[in-house]
PDB file of N, CA and C in Angstrom:
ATOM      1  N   UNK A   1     105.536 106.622 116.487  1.00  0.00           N
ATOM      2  CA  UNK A   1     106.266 105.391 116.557  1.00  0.00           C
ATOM      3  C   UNK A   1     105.304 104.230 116.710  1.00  0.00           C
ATOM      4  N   UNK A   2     105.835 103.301 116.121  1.00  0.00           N
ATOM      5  CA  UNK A   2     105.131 101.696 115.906  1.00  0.00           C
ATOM      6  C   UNK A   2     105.488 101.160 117.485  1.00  0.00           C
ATOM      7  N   UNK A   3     104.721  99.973 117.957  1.00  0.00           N
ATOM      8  CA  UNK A   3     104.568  99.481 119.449  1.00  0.00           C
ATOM      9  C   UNK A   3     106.183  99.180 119.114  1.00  0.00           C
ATOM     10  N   UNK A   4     106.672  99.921 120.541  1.00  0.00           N
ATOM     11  CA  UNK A   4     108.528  99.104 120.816  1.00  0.00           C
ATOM     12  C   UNK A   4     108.509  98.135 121.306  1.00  0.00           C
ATOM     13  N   UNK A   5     107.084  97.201 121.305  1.00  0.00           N
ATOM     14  CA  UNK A   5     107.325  96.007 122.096  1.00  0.00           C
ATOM     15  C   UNK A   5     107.432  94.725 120.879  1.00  0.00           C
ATOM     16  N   UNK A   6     106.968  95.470 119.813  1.00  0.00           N
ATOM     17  CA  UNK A   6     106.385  94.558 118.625  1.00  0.00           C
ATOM     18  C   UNK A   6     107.887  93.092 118.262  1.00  0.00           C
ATOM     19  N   UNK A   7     107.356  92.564 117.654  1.00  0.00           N
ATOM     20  CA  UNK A   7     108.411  91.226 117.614  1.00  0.00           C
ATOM     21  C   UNK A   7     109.395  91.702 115.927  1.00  0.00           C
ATOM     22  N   UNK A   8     108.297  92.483 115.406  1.00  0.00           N
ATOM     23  CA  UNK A   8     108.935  92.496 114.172  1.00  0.00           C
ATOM     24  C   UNK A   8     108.645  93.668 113.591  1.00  0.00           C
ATOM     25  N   UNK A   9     109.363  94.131 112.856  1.00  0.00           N
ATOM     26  CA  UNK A   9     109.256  95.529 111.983  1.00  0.00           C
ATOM     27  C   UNK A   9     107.972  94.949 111.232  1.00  0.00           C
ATOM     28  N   UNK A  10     107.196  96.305 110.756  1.00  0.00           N
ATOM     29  CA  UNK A  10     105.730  95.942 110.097  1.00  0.00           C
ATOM     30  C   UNK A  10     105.857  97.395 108.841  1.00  0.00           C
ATOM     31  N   UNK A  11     105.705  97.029 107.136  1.00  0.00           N
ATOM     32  CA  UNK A  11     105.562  98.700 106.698  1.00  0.00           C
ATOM     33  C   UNK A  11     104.392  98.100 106.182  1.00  0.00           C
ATOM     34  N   UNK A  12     103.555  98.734 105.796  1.00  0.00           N
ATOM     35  CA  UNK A  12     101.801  98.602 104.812  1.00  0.00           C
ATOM     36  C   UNK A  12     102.357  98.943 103.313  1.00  0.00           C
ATOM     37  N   UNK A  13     101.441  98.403 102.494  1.00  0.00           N
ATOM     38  CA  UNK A  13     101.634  97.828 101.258  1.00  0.00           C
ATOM     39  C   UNK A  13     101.035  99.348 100.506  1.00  0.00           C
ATOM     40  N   UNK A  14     100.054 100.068 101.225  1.00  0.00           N
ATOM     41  CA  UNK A  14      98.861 101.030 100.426  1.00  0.00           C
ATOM     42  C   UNK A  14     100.038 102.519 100.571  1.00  0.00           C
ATOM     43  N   UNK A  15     100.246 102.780 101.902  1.00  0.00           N
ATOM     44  CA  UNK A  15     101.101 104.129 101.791  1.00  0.00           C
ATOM     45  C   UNK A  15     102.692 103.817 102.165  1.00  0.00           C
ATOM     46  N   UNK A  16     103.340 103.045 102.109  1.00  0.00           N
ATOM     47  CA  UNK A  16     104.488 102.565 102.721  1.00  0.00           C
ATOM     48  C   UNK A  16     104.807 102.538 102.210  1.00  0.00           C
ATOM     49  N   UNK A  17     104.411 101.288 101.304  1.00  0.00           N
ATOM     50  CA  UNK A  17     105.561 100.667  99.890  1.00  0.00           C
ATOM     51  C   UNK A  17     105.898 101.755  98.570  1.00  0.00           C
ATOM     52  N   UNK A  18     104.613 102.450  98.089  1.00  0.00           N
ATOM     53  CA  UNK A  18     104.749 103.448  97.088  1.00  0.00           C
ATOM     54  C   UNK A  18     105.774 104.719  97.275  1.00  0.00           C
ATOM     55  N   UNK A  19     106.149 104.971  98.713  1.00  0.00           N
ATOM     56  CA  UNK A  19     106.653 105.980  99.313  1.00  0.00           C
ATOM     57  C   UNK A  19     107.884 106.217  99.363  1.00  0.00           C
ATOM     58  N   UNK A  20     108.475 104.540  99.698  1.00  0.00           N
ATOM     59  CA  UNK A  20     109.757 103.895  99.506  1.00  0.00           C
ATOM     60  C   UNK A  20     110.563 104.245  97.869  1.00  0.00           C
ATOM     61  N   UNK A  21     109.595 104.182  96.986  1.00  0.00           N
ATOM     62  CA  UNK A  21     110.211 104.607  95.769  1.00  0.00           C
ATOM     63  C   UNK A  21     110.731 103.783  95.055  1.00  0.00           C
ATOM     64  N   UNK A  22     110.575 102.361  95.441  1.00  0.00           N
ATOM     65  CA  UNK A  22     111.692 101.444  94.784  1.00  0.00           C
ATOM     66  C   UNK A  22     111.750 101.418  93.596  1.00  0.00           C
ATOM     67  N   UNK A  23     113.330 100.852  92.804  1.00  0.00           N
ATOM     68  CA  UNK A  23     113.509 100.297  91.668  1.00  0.00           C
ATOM     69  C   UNK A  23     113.297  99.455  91.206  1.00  0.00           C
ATOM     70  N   UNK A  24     112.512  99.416  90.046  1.00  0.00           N
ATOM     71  CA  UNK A  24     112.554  97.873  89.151  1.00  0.00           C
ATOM     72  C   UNK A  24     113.986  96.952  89.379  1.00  0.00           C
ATOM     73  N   UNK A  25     113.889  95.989  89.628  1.00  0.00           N
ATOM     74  CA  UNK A  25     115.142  94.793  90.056  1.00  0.00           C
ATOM     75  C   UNK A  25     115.517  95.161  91.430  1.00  0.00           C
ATOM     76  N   UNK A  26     114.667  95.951  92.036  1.00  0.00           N
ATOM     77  CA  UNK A  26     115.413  95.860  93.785  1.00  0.00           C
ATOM     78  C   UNK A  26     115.623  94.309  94.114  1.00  0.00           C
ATOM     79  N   UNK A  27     116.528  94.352  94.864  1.00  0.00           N
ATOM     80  CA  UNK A  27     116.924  92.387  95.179  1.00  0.00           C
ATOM     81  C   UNK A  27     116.413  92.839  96.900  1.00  0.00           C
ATOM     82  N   UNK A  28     115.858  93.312  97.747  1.00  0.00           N
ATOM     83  CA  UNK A  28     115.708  93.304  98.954  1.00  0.00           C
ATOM     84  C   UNK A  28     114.529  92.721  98.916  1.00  0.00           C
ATOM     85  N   UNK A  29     113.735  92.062  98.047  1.00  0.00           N
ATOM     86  CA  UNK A  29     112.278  91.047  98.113  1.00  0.00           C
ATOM     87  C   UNK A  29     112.351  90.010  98.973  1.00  0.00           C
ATOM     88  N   UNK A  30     112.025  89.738  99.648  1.00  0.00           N
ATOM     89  CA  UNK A  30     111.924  88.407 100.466  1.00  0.00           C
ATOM     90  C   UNK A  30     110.805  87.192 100.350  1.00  0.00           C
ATOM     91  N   UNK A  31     110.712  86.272 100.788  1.00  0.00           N
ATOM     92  CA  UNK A  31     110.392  85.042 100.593  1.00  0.00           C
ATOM     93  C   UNK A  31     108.758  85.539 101.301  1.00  0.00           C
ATOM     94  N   UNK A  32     107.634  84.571 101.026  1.00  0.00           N
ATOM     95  CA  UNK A  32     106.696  84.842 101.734  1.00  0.00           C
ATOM     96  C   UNK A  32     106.980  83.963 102.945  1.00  0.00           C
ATOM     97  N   UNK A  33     106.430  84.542 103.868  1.00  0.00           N
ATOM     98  CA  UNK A  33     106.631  83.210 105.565  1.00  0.00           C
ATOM     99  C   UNK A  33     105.406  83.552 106.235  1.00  0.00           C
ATOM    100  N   UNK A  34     104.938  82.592 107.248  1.00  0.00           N
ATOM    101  CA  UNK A  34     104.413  82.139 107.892  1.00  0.00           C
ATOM    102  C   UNK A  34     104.995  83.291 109.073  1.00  0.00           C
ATOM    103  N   UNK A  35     103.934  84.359 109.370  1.00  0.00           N
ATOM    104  CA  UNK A  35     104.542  85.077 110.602  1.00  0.00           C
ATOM    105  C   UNK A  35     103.559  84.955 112.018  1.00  0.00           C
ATOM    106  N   UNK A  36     104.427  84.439 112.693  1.00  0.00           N
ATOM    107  CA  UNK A  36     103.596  84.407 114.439  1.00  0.00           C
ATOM    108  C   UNK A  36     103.230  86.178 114.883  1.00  0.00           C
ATOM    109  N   UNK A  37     101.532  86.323 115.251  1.00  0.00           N
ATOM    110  CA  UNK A  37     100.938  87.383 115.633  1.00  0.00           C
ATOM    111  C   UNK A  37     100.307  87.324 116.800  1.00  0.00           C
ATOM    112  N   UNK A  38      99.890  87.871 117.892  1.00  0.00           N
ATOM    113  CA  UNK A  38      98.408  87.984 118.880  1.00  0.00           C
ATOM    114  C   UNK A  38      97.513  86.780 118.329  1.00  0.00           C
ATOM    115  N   UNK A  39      97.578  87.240 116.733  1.00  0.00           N
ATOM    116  CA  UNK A  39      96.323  86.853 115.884  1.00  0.00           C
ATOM    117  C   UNK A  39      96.087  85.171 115.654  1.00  0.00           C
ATOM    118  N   UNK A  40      97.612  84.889 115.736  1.00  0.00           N
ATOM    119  CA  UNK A  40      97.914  83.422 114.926  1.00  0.00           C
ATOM    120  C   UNK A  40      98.741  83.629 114.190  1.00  0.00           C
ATOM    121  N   UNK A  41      99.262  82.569 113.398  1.00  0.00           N
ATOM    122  CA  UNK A  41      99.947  82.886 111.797  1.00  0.00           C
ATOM    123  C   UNK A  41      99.091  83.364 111.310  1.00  0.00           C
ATOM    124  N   UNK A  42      99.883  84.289 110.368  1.00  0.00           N
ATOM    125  CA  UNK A  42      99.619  84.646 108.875  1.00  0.00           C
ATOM    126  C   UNK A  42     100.548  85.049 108.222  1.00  0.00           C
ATOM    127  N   UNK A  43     100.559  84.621 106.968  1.00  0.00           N
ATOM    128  CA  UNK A  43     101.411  84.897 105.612  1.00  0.00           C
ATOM    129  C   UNK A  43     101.664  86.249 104.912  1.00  0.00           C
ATOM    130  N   UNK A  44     103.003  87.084 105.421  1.00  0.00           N
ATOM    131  CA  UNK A  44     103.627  87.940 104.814  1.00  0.00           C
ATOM    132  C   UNK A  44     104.624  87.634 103.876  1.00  0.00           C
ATOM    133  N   UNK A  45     104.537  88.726 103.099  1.00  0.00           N
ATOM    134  CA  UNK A  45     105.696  88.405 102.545  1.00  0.00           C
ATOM    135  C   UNK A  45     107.295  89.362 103.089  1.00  0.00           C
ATOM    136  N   UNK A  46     108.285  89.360 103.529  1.00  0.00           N
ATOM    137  CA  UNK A  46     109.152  90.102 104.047  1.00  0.00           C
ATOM    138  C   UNK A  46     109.927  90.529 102.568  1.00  0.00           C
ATOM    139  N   UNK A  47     110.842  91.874 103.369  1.00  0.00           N
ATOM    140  CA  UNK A  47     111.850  92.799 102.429  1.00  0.00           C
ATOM    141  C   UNK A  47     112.836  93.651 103.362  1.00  0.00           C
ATOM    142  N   UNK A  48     114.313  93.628 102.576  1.00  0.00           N
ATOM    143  CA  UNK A  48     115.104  93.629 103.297  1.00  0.00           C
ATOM    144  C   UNK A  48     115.268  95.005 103.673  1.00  0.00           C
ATOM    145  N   UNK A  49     115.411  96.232 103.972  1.00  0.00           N
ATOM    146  CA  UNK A  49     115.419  97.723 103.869  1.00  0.00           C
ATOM    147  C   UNK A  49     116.608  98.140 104.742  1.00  0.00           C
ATOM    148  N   UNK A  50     117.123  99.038 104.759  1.00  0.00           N
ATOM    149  CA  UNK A  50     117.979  99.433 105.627  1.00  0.00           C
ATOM    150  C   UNK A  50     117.367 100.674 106.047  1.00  0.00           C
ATOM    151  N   UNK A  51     117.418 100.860 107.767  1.00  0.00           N
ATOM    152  CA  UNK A  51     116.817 102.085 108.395  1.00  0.00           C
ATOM    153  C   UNK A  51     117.617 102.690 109.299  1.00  0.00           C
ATOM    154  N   UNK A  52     117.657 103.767 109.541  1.00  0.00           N
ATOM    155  CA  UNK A  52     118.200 104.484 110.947  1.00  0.00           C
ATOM    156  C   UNK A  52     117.311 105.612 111.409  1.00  0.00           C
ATOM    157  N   UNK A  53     117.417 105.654 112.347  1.00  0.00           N
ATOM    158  CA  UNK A  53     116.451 106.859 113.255  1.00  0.00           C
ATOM    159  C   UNK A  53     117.234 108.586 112.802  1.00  0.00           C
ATOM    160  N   UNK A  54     116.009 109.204 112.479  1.00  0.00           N
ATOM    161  CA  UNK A  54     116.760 110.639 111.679  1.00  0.00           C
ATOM    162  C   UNK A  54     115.672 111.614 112.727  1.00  0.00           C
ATOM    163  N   UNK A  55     116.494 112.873 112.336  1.00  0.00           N
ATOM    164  CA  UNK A  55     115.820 114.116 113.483  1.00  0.00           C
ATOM    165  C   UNK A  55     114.650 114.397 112.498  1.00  0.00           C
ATOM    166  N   UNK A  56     114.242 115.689 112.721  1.00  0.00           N
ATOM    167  CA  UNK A  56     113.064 116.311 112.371  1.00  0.00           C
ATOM    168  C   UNK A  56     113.340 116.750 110.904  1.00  0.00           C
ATOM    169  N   UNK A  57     114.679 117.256 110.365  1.00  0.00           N
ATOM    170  CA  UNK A  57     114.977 117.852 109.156  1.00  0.00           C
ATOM    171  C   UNK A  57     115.546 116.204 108.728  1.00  0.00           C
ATOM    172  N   UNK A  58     115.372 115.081 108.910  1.00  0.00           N
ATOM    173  CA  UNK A  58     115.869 114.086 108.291  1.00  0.00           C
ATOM    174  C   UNK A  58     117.180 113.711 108.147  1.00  0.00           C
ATOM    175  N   UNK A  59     118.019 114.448 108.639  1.00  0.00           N
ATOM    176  CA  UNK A  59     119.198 113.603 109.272  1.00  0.00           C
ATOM    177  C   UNK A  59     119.286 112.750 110.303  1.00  0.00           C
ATOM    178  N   UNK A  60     120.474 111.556 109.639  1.00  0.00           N
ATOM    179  CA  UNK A  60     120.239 110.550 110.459  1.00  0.00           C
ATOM    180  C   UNK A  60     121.258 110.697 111.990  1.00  0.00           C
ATOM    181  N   UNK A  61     120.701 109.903 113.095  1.00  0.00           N
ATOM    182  CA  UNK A  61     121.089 110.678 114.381  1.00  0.00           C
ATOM    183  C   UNK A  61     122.235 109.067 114.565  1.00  0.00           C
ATOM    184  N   UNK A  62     121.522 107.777 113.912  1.00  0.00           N
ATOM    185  CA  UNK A  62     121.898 106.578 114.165  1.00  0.00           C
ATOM    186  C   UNK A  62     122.435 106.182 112.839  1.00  0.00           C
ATOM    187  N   UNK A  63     123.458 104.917 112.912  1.00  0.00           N
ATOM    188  CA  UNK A  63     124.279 105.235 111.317  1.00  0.00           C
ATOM    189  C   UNK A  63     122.871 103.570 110.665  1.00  0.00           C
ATOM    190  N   UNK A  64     123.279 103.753 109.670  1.00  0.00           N
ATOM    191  CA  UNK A  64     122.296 102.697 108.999  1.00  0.00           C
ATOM    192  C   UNK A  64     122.339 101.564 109.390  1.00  0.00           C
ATOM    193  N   UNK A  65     121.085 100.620 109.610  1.00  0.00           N
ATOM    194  CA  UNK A  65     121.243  98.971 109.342  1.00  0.00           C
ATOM    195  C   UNK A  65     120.220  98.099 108.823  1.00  0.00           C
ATOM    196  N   UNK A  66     120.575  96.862 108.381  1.00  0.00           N
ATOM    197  CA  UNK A  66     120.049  96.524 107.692  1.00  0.00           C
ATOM    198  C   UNK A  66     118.735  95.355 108.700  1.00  0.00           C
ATOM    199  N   UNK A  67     117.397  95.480 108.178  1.00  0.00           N
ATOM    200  CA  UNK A  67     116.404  94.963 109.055  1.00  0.00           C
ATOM    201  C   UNK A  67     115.893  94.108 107.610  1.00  0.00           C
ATOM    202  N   UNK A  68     114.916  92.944 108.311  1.00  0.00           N
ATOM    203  CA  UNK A  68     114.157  92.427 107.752  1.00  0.00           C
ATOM    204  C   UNK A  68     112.693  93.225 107.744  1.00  0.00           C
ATOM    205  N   UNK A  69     111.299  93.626 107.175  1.00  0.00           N
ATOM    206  CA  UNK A  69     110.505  94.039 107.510  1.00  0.00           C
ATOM    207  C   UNK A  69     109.674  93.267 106.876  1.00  0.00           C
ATOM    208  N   UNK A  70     107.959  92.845 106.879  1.00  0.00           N
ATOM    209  CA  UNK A  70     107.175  92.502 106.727  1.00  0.00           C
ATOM    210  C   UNK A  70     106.155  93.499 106.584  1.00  0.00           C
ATOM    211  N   UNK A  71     105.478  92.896 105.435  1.00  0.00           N
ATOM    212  CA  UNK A  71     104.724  93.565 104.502  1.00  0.00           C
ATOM    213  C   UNK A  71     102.793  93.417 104.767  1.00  0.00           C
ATOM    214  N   UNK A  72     102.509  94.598 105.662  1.00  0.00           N
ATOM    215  CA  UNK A  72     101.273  93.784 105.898  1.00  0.00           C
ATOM    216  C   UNK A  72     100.209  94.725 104.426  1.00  0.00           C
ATOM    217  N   UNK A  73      98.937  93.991 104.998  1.00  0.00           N
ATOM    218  CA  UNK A  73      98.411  94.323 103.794  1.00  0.00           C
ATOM    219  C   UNK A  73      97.316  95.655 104.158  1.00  0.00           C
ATOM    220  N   UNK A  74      96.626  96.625 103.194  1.00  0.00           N
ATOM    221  CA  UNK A  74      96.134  97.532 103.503  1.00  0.00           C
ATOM    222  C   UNK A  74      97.135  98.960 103.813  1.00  0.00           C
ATOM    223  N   UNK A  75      96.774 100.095 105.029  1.00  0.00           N
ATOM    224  CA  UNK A  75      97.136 101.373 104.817  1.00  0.00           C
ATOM    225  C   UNK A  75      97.490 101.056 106.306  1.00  0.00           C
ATOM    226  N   UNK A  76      98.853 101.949 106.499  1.00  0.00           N
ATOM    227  CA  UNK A  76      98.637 102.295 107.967  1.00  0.00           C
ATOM    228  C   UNK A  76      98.039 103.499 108.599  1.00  0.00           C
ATOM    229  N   UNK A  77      97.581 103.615 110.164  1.00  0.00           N
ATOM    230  CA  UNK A  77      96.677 104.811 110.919  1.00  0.00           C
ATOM    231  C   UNK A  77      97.638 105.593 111.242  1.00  0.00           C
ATOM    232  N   UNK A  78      98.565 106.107 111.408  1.00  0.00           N
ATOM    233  CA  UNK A  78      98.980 106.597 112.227  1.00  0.00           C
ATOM    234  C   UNK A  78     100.598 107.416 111.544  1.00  0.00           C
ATOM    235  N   UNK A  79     100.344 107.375 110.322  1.00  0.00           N
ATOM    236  CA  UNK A  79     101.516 107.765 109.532  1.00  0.00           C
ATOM    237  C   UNK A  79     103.206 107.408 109.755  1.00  0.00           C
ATOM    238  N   UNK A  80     104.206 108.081 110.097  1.00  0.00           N
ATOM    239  CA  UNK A  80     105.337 107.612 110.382  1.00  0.00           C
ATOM    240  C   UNK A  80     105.761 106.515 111.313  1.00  0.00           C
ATOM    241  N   UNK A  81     106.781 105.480 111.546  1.00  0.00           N
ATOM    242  CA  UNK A  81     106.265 104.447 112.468  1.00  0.00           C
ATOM    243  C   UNK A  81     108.210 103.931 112.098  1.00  0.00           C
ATOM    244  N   UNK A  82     108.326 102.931 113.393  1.00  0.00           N
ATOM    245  CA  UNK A  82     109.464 102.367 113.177  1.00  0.00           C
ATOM    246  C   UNK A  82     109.159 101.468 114.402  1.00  0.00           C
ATOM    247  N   UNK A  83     109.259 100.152 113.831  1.00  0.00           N
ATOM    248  CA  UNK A  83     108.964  98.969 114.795  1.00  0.00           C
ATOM    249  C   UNK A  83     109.619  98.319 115.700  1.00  0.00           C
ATOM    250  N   UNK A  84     109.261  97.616 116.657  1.00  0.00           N
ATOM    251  CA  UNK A  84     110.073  97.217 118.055  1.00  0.00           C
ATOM    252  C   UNK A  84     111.831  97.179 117.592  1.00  0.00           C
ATOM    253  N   UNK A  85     111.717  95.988 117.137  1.00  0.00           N
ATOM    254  CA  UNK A  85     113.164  95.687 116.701  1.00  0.00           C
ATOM    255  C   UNK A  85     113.983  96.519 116.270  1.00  0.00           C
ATOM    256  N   UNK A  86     113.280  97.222 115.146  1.00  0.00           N
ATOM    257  CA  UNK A  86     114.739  98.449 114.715  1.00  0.00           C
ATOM    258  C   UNK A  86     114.771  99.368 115.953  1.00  0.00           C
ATOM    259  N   UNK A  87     113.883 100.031 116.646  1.00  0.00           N
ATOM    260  CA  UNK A  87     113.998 100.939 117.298  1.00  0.00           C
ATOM    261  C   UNK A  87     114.847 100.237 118.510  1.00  0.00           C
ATOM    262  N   UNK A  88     114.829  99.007 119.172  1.00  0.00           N
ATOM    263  CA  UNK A  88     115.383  98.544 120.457  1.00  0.00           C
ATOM    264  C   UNK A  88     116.780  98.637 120.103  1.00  0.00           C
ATOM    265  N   UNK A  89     117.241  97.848 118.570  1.00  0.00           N
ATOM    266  CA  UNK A  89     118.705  97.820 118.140  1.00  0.00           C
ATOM    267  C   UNK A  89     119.273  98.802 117.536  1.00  0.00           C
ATOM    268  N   UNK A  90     118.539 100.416 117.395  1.00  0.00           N
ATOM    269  CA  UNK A  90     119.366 101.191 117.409  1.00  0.00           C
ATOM    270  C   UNK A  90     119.368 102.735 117.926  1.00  0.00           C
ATOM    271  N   UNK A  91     118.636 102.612 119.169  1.00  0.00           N
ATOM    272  CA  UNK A  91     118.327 103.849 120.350  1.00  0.00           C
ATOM    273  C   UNK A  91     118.370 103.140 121.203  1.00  0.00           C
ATOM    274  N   UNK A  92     118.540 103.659 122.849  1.00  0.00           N
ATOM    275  CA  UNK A  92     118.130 103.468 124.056  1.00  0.00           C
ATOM    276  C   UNK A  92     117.385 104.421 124.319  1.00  0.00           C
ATOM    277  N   UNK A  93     116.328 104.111 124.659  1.00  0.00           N
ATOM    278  CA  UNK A  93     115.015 105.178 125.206  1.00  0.00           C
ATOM    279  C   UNK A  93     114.604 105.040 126.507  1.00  0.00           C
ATOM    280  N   UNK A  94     113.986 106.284 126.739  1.00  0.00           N
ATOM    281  CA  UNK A  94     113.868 106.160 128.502  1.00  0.00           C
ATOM    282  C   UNK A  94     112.970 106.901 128.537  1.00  0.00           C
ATOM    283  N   UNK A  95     112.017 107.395 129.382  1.00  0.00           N
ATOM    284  CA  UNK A  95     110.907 107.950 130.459  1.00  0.00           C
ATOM    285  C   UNK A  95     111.197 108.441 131.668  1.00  0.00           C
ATOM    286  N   UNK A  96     110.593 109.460 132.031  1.00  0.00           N
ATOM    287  CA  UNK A  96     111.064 109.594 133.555  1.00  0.00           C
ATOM    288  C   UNK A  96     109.690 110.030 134.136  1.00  0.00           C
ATOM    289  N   UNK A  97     109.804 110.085 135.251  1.00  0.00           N
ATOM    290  CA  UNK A  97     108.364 110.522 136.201  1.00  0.00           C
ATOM    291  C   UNK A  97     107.942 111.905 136.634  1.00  0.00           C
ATOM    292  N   UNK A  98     108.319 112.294 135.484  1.00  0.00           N
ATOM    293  CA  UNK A  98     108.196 113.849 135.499  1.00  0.00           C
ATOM    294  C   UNK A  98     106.936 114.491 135.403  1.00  0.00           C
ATOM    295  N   UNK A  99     105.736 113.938 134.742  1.00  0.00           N
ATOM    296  CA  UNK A  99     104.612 114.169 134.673  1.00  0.00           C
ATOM    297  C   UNK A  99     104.687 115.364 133.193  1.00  0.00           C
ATOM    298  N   UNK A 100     105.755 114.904 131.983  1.00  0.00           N
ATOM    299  CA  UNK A 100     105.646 115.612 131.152  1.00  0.00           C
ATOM    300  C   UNK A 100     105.564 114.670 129.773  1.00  0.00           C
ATOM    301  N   UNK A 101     105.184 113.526 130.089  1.00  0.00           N
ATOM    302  CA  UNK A 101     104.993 112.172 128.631  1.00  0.00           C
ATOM    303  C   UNK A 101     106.073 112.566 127.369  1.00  0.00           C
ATOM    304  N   UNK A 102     107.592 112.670 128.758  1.00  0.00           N
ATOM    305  CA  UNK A 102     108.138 112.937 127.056  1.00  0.00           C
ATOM    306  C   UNK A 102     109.493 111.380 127.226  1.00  0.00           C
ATOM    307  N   UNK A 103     109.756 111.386 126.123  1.00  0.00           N
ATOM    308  CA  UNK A 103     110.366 109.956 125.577  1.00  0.00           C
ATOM    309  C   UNK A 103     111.626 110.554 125.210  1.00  0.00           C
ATOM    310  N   UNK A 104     113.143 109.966 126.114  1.00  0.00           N
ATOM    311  CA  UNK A 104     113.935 110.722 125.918  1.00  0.00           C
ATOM    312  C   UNK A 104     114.645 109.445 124.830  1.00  0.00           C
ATOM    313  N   UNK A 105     115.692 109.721 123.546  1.00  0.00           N
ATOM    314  CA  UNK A 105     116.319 108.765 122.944  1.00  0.00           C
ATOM    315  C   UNK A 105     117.929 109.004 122.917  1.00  0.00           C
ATOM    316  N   UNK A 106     118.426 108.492 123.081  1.00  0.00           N
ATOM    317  CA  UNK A 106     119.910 107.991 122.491  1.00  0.00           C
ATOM    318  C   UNK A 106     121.283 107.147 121.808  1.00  0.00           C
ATOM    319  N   UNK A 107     121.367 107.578 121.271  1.00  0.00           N
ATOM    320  CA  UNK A 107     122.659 106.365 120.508  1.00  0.00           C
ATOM    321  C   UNK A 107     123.659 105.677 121.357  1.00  0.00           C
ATOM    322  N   UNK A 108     123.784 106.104 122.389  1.00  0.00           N
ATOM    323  CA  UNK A 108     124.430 105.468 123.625  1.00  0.00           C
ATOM    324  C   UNK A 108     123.859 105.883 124.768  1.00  0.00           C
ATOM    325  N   UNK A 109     123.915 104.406 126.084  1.00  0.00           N
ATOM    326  CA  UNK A 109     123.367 104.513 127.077  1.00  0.00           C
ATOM    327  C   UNK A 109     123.833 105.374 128.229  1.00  0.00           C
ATOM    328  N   UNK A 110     125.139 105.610 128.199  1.00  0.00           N
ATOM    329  CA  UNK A 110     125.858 107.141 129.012  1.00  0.00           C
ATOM    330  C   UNK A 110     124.913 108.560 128.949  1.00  0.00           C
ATOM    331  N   UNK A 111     124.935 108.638 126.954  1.00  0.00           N
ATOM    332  CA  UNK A 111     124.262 109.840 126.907  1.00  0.00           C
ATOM    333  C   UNK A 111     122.495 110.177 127.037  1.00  0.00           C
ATOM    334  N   UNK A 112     121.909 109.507 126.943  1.00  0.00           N
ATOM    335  CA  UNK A 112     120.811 108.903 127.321  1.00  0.00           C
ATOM    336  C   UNK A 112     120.620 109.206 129.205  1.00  0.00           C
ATOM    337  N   UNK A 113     121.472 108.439 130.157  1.00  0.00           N
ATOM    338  CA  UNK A 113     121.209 108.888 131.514  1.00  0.00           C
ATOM    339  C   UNK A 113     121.144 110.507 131.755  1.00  0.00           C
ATOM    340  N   UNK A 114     122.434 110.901 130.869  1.00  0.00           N
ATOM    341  CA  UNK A 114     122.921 112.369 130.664  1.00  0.00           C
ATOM    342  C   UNK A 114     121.212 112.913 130.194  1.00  0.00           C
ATOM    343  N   UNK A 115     120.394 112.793 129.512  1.00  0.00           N
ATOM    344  CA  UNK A 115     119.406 113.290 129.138  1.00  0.00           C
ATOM    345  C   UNK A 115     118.254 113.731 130.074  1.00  0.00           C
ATOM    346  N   UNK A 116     117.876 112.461 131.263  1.00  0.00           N
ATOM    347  CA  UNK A 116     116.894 112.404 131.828  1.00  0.00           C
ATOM    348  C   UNK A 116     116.973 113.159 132.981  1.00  0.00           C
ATOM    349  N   UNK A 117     115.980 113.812 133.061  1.00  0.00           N
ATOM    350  CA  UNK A 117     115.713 115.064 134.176  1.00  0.00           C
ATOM    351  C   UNK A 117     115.578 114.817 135.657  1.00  0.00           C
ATOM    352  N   UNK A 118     116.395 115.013 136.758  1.00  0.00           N
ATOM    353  CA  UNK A 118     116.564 114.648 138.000  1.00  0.00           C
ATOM    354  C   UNK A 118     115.051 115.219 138.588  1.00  0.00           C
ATOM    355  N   UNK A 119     114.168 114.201 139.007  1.00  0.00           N
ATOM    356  CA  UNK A 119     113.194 114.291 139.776  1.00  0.00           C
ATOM    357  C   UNK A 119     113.184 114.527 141.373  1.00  0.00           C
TER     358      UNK A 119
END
């Protein structure tokens, strides 16, 4: 997973975009903008995608929605990834002090408490 703190969904142009598969005339292209970073501005260009969080065999656990994402340039490190925003607006995730670094997720915040292991 991409930082859940991040301000904005991020996919890379080198293994991201080709992967996606798109069609000639996709209309989800977006405008180039001026994006606020750590870094300063800099100029992405954004695209509209629709994502949901899926298990291990690729079913989806969360139903679809539609995100803005920004297009940075180069490859990403770290292979699969889903950025602050989509992940905050469609899981609740939690931690516990268990001393086992595991990241519990859910589609609702009931089932989610239901998850985490009484210390």
């Amino acid at each position: 997973m991409d930082d859940t703190g991040a301000s904005f969904p991020t996919i890379f142009e080198v293994d991201d975009i080709p992967s996606l598969c798109i069609p000639l005339g996709y209309q989800g292209w977006g405008a180039w903008e001026d994006v606020a970073t750590a870094n300063g501005l800099v100029r992405r260009q954004s695209m509209w995608l629709e994502a949901a969080v899926c298990d291990l065999v690729r079913n989806p656990v969360t139903s679809f929605k539609a995100f803005q994402f920004y297009i940075s340039p180069g490859a990403s490190y770290n292979g699969a990834r889903l950025g602050g925003p989509v992940l905050r607006s469609l899981i609740f995730q939690g931690t516990a002090p268990d001393g086992q670094a595991n990241m519990f997720i859910a589609a609702k915040k009931t089932r989610l408490t239901a998850l985490l292991p009484t210390v």
